[in-house]
N, C-alpha and C. Protein backbone atom coordinates (compact mmCIF):
# COMPACT_ATOMS: atom_id res chain seq x y z
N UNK A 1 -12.36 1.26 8.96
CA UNK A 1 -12.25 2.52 8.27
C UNK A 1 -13.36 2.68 7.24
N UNK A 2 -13.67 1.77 6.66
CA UNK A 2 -14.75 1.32 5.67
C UNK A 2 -15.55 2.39 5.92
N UNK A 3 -16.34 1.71 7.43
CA UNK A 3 -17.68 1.86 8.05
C UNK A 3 -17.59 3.25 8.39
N UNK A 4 -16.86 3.60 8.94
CA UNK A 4 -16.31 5.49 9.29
C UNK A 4 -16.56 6.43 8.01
N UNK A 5 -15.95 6.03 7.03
CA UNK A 5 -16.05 6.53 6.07
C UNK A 5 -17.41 6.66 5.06
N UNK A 6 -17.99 5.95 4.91
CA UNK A 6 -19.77 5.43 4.90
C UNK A 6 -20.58 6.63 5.90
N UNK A 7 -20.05 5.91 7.04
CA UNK A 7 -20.99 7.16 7.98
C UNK A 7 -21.03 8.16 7.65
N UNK A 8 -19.96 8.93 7.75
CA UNK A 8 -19.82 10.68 7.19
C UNK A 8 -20.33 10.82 5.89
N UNK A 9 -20.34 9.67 4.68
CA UNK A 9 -20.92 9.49 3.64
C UNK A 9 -19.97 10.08 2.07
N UNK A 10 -18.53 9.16 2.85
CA UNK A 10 -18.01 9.98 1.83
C UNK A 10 -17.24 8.63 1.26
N UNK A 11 -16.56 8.48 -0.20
CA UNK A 11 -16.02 6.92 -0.35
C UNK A 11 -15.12 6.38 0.15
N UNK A 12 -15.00 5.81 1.10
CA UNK A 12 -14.05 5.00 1.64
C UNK A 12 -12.22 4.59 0.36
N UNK A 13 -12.66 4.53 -0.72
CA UNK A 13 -11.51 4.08 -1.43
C UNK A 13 -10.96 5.22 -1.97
N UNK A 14 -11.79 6.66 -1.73
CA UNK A 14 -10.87 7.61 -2.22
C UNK A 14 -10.04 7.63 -0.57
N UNK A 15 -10.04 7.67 0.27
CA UNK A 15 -9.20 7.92 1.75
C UNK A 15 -8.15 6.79 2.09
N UNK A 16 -8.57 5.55 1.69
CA UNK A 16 -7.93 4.50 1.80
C UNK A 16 -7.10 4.01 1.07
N UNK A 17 -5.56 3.74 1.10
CA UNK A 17 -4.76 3.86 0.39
C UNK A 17 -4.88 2.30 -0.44
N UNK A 18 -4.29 2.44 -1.63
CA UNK A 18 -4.22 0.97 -2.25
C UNK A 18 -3.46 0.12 -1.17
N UNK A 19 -3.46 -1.47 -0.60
CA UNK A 19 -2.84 -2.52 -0.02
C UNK A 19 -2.51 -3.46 -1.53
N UNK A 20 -1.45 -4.09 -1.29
CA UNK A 20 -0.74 -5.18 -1.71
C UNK A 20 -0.55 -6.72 -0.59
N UNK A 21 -0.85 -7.33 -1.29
CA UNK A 21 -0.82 -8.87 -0.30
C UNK A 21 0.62 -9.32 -0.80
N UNK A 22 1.67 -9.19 -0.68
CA UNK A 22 3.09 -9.71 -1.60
C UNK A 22 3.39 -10.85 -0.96
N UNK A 23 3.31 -11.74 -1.22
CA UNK A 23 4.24 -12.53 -0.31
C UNK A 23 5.37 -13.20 -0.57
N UNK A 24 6.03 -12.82 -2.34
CA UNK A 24 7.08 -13.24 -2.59
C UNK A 24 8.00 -12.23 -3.81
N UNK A 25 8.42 -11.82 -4.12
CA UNK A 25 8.67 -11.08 -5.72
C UNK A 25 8.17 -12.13 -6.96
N UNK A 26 7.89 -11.37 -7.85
CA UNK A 26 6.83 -11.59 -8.87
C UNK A 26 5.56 -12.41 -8.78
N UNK A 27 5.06 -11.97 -7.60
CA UNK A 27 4.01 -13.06 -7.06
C UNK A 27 3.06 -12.45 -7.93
N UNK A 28 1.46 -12.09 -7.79
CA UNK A 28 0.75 -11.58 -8.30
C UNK A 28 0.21 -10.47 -7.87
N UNK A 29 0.28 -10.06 -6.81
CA UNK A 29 0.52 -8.42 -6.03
C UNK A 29 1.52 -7.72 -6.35
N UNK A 30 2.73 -8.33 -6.33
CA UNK A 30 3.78 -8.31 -6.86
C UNK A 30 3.71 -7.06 -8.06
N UNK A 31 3.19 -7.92 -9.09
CA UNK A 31 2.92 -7.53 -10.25
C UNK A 31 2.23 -6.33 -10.46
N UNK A 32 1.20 -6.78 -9.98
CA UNK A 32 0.40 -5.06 -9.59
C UNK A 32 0.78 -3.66 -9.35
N UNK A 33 1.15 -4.48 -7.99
CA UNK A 33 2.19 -3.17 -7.43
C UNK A 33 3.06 -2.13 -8.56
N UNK A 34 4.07 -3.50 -8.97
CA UNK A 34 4.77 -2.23 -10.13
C UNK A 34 4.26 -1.59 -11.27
N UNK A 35 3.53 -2.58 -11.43
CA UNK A 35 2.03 -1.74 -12.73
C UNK A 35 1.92 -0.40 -12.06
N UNK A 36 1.71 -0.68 -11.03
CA UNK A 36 0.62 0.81 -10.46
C UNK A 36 1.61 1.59 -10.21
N UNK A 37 2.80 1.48 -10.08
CA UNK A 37 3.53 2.02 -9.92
C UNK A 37 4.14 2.94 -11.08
N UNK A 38 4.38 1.98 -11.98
CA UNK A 38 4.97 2.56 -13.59
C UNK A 38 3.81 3.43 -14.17
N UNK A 39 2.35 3.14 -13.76
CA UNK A 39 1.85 3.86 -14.53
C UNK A 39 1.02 5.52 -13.99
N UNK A 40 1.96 5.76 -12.17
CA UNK A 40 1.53 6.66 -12.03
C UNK A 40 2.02 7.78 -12.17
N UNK A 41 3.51 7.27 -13.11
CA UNK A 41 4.19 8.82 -13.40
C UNK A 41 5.01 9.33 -12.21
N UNK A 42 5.37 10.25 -12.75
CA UNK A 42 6.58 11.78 -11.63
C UNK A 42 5.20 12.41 -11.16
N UNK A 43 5.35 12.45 -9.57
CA UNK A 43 4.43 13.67 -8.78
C UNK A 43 5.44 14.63 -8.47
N UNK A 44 4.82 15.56 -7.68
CA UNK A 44 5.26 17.00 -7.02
C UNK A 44 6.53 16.09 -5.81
N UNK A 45 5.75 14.98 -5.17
CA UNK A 45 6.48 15.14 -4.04
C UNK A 45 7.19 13.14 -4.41
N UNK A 46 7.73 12.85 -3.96
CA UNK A 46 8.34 11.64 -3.79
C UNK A 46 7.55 10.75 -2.99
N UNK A 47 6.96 9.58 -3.52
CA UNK A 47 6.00 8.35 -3.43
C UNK A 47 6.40 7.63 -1.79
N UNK A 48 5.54 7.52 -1.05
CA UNK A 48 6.07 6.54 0.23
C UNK A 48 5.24 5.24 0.34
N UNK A 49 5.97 4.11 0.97
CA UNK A 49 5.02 2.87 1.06
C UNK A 49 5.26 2.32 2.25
N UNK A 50 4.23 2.17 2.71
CA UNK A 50 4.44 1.27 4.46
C UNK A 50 4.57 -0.27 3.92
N UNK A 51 6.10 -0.68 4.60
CA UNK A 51 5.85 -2.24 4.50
C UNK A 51 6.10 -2.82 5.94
N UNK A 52 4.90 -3.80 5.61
CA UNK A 52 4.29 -4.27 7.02
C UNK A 52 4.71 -6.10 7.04
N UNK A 53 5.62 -6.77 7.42
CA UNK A 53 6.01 -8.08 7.31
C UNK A 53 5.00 -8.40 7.94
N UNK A 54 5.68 -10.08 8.00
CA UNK A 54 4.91 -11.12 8.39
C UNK A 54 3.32 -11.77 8.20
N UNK A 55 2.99 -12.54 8.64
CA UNK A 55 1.59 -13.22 8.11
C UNK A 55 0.94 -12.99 9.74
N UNK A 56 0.21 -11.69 9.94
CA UNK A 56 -0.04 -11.88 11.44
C UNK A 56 0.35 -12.30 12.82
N UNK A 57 2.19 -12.31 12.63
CA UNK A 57 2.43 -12.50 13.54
C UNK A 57 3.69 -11.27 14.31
N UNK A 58 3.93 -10.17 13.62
CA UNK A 58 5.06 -9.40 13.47
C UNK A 58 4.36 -7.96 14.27
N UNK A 59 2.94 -7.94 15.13
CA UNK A 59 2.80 -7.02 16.31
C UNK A 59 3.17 -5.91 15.85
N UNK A 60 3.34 -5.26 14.83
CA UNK A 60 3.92 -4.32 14.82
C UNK A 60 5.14 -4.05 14.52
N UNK A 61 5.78 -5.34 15.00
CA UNK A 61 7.56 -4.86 14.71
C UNK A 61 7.98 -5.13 12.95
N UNK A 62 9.03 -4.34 13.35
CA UNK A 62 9.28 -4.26 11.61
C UNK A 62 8.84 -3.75 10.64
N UNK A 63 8.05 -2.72 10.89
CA UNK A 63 7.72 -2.17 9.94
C UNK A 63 8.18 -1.08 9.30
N UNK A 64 8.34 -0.62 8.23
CA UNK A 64 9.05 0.64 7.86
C UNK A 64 8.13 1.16 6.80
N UNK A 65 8.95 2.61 6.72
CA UNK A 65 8.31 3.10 5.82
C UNK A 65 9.62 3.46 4.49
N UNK A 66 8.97 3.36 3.24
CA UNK A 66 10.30 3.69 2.48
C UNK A 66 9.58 4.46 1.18
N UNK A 67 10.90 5.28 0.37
CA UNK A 67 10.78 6.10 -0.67
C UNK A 67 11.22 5.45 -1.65
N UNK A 68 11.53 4.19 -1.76
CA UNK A 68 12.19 3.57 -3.31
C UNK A 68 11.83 2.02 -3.04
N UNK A 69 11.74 1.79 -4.57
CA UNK A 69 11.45 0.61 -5.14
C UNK A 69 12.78 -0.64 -4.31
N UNK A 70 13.97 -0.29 -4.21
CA UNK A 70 15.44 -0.87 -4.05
C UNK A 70 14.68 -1.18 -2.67
């Protein structure tokens, strides 16, 4: 997506959503995460996050998408 985004010549990190590496609660992504979270305030519309398990081995399965921290 990087390289796509470059080409057309536009910044790649405004299109590309923030990633988190979590791999446990209060890990150090962890942490981040809710930082970035607490400090982006009430929007118009209600916040979504793709969570994607496993360490490269989960193909796809399992993944969801959700509207809350819980």
């Amino acid at each position: 997506m990087k390289a796509y985004y470059e080409a057309i010549g536009e910044d790649p990190f405004k299109n590309i959503p923030e990633t988190y590496h979590v791999q446990q609660e209060n890990d150090t992504d962890w942490q981040k995460f809710i930082e970035n979270i607490s400090n982006k305030g009430k929007g118009k519309s209600k916040p979504l996050w793709i969570i994607k398990p496993g360490e490269n081995s989960n193909q796809g399965c399992g993944i969801d998408v959700v509207d809350s921290i819980e």
